[in-house]
C-alpha atoms as a PDB file:
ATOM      1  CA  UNK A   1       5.815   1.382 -10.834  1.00  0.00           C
ATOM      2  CA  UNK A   2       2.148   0.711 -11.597  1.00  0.00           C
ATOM      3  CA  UNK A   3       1.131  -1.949  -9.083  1.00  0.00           C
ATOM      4  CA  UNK A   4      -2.113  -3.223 -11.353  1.00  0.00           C
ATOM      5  CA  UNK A   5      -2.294  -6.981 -12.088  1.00  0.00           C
ATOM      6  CA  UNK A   6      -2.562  -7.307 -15.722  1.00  0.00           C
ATOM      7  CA  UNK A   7      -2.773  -4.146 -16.231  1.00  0.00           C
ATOM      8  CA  UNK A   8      -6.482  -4.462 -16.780  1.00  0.00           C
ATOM      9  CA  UNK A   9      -7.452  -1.905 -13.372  1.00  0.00           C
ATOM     10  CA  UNK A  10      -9.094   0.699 -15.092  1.00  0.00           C
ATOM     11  CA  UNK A  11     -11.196  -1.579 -17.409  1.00  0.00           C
ATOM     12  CA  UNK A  12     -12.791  -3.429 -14.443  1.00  0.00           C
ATOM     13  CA  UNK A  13     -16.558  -3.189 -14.660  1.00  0.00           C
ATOM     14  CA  UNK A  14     -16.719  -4.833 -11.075  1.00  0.00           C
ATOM     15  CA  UNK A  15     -15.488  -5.585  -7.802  1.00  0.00           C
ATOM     16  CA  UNK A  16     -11.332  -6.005  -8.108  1.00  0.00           C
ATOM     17  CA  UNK A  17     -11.332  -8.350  -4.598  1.00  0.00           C
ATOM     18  CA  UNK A  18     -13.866 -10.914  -6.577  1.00  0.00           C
ATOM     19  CA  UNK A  19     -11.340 -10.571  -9.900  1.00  0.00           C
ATOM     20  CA  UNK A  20      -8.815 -11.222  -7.669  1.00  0.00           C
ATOM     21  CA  UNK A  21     -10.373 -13.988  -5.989  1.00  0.00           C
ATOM     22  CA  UNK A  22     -11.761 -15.610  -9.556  1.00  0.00           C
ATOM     23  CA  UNK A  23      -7.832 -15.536 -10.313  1.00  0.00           C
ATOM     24  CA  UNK A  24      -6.923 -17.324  -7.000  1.00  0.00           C
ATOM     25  CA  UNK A  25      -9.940 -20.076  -7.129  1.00  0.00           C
ATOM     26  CA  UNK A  26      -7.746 -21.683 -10.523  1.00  0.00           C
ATOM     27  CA  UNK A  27      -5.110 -22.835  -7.402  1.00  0.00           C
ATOM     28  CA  UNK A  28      -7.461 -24.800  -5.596  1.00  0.00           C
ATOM     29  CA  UNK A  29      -8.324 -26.576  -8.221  1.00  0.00           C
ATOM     30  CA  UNK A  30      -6.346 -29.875  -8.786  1.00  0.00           C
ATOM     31  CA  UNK A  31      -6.768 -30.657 -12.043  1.00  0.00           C
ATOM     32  CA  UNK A  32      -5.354 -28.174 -13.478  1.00  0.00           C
ATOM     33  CA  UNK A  33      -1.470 -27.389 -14.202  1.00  0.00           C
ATOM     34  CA  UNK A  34      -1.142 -23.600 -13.516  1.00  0.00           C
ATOM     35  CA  UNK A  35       1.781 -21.294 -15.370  1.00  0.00           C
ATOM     36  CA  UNK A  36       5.042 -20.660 -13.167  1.00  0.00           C
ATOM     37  CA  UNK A  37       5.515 -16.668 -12.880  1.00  0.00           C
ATOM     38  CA  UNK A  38       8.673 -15.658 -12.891  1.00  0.00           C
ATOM     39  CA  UNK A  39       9.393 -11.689 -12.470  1.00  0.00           C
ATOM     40  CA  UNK A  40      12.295 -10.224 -14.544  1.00  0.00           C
ATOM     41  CA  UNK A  41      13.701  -6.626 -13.977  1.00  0.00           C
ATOM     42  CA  UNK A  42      15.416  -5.914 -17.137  1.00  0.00           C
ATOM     43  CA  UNK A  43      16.459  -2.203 -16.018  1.00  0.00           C
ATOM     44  CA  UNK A  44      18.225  -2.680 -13.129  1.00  0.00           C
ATOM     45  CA  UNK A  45      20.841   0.305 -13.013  1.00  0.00           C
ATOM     46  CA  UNK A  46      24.335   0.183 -11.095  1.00  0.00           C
ATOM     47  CA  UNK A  47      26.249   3.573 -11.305  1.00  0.00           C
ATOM     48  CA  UNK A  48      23.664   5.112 -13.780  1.00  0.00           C
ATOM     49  CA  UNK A  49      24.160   2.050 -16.130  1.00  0.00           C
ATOM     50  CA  UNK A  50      22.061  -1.089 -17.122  1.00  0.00           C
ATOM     51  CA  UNK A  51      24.014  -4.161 -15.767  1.00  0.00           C
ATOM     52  CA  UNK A  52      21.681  -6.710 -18.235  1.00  0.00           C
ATOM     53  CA  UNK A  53      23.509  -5.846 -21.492  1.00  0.00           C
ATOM     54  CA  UNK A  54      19.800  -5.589 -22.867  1.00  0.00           C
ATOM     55  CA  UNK A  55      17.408  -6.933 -24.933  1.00  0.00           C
ATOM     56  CA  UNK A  56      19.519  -8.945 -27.337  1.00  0.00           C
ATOM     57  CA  UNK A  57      20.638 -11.257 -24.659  1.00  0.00           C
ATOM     58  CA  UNK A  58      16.770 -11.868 -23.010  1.00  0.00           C
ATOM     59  CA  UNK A  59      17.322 -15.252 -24.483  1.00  0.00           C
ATOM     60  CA  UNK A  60      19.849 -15.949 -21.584  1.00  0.00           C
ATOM     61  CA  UNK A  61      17.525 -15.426 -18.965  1.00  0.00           C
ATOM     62  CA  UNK A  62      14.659 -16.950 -20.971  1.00  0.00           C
ATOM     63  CA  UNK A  63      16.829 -20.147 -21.477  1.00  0.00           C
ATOM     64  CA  UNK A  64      17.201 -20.027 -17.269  1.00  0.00           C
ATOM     65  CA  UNK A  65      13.611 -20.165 -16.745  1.00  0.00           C
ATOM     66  CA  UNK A  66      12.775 -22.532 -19.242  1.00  0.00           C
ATOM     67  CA  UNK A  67      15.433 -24.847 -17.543  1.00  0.00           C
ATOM     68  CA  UNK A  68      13.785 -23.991 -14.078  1.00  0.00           C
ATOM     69  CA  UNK A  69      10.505 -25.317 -15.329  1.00  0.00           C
ATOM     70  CA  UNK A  70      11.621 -28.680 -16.727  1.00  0.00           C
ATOM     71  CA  UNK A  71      12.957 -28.987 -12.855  1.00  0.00           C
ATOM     72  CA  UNK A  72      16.540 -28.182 -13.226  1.00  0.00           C
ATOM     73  CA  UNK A  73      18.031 -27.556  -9.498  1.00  0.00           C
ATOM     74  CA  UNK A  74      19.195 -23.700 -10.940  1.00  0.00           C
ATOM     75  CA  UNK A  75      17.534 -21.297  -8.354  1.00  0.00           C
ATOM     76  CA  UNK A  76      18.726 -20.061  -5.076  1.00  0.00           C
ATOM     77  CA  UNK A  77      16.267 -19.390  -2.403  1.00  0.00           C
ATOM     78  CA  UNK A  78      16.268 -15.827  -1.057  1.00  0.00           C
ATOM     79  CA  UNK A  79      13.781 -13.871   0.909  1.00  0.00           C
ATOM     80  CA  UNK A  80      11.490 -12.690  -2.049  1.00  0.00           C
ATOM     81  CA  UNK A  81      11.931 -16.167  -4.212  1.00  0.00           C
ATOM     82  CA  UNK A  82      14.329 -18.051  -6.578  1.00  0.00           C
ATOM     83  CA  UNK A  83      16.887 -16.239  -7.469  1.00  0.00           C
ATOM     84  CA  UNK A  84      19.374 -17.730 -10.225  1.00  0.00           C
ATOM     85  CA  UNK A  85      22.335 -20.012  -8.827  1.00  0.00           C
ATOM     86  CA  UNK A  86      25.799 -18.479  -9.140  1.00  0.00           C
ATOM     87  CA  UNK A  87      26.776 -19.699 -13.112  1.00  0.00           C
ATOM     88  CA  UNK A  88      22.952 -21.027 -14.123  1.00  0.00           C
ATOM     89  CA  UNK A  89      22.449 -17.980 -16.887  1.00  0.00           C
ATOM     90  CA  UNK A  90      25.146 -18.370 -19.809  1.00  0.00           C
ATOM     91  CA  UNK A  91      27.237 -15.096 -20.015  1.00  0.00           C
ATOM     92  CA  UNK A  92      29.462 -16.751 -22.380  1.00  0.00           C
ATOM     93  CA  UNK A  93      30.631 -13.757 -24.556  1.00  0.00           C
ATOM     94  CA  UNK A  94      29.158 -10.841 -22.949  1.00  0.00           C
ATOM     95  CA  UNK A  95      32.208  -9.779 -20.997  1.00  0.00           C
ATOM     96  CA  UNK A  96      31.831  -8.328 -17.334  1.00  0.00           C
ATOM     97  CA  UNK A  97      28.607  -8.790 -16.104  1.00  0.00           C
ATOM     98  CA  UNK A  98      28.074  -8.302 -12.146  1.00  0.00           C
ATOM     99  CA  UNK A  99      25.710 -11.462 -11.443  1.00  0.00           C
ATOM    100  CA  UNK A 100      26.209 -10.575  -8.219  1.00  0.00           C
ATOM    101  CA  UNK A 101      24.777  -7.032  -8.090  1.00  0.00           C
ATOM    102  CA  UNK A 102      21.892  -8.086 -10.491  1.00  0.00           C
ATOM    103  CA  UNK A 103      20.697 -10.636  -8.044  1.00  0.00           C
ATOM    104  CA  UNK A 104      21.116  -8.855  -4.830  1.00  0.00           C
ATOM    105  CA  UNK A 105      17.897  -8.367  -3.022  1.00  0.00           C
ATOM    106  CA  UNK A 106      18.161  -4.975  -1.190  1.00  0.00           C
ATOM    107  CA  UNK A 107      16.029  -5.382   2.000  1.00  0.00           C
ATOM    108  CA  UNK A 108      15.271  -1.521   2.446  1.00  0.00           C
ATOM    109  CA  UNK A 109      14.679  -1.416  -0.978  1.00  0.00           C
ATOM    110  CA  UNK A 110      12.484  -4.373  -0.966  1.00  0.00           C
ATOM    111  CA  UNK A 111      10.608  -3.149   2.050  1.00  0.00           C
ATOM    112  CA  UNK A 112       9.809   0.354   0.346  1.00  0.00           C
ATOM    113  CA  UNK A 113       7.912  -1.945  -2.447  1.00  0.00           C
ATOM    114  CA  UNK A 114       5.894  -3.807   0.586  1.00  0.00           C
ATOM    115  CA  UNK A 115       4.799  -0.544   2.046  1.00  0.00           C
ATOM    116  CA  UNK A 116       3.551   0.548  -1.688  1.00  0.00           C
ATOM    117  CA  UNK A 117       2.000  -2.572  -2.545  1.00  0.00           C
ATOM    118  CA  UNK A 118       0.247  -2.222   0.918  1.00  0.00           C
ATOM    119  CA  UNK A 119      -0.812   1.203   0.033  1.00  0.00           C
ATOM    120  CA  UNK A 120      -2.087   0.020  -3.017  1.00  0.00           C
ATOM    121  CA  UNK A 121      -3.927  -2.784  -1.960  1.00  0.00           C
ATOM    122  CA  UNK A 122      -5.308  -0.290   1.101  1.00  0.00           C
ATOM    123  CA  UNK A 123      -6.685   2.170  -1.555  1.00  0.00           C
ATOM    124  CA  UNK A 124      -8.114  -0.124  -4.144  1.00  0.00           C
ATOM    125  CA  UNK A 125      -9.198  -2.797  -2.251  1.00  0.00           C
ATOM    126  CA  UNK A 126      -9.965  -1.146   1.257  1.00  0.00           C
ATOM    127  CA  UNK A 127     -12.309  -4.216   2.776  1.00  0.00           C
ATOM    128  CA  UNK A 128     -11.660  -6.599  -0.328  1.00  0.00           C
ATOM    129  CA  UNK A 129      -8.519  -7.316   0.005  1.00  0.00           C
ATOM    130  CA  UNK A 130      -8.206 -11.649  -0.355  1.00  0.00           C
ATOM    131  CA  UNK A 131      -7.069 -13.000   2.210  1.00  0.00           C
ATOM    132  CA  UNK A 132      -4.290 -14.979   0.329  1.00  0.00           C
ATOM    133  CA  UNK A 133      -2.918 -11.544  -1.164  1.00  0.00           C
ATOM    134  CA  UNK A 134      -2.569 -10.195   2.414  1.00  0.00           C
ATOM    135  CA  UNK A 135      -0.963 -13.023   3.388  1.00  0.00           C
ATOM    136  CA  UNK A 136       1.551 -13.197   0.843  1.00  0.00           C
ATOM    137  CA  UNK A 137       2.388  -9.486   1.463  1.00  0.00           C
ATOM    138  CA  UNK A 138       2.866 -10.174   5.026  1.00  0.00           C
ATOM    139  CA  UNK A 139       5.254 -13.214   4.589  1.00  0.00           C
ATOM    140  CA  UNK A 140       7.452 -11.274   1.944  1.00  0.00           C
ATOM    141  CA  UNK A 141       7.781  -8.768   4.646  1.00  0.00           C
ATOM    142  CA  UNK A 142       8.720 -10.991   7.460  1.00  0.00           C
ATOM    143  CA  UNK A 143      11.363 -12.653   5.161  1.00  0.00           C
ATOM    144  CA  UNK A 144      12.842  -8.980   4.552  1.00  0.00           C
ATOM    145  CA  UNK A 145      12.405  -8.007   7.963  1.00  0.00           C
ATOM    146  CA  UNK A 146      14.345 -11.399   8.952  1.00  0.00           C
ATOM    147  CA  UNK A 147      17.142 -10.105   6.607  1.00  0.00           C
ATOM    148  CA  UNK A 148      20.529  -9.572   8.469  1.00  0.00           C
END
């Protein structure tokens, strides 16, 4: 996994802390109405096979989000965000599909990407780091850590 925001890293013809930062500033700004980011993994595997029946059926978890953002009460809080509430993505007509395993949040796994990310950040951005990235790191990590 390429951990590069937007993937625009090797184009940058200047600091990548003040990018960063520029990025950041748009949230303390109150006038504006900011995207929601949602992160999908489409490729999640379970016994060498894709559990998401693929890209056909995007539109399922497309329709989800789109409902999360006009405020339907659809997402379960877990240690590394909303996760979809048991039924919320229609599966009508797809046959078997383990919900369950596709939103499982697997701390050790989840913990590996921290240390990676923090590797990352470490070797890219060794004293420009923003403060508000670091911070976010570090609460993802105490949420895992507080895992039982």
């Amino acid at each position: 996994i390429m951990h590069d925001p937007f993937a625009m890293r090797p184009f940058f013809g200047y600091n990548f802390g003040e990018y960063l930062n520029h990025w950041l500033s748009f949230g303390k700004q109150d006038d504006l109405k900011l995207p929601q980011i949602f992160h999908v993994n489409w490729f999640r595997k379970e016994g060498g096979k894709f559990i998401w029946p693929g890209f056909g059926e995007n539109s399922r978890v497309l329709e989800w989000i789109f409902d999360r953002v006009d405020g339907s009460d659809n997402g379960e809080v877990t240690p590394i965000g909303l996760l979809p509430k048991e039924g919320s993505i229609n599966t009508e007509g797809l046959g078997r599909i383990d919900m369950d395993a596709l939103s499982s949040v697997n701390k050790e796994e989840w913990l590996a990407e921290c240390d990676a990310i923090q590797k990352y950040l470490n070797e890219q951005l060794p004293h420009d780091t923003p403060k508000e990235v670091q911070q976010e790191l570090d609460n993802l990590r105490s949420r895992l850590t507080s895992m039982s």
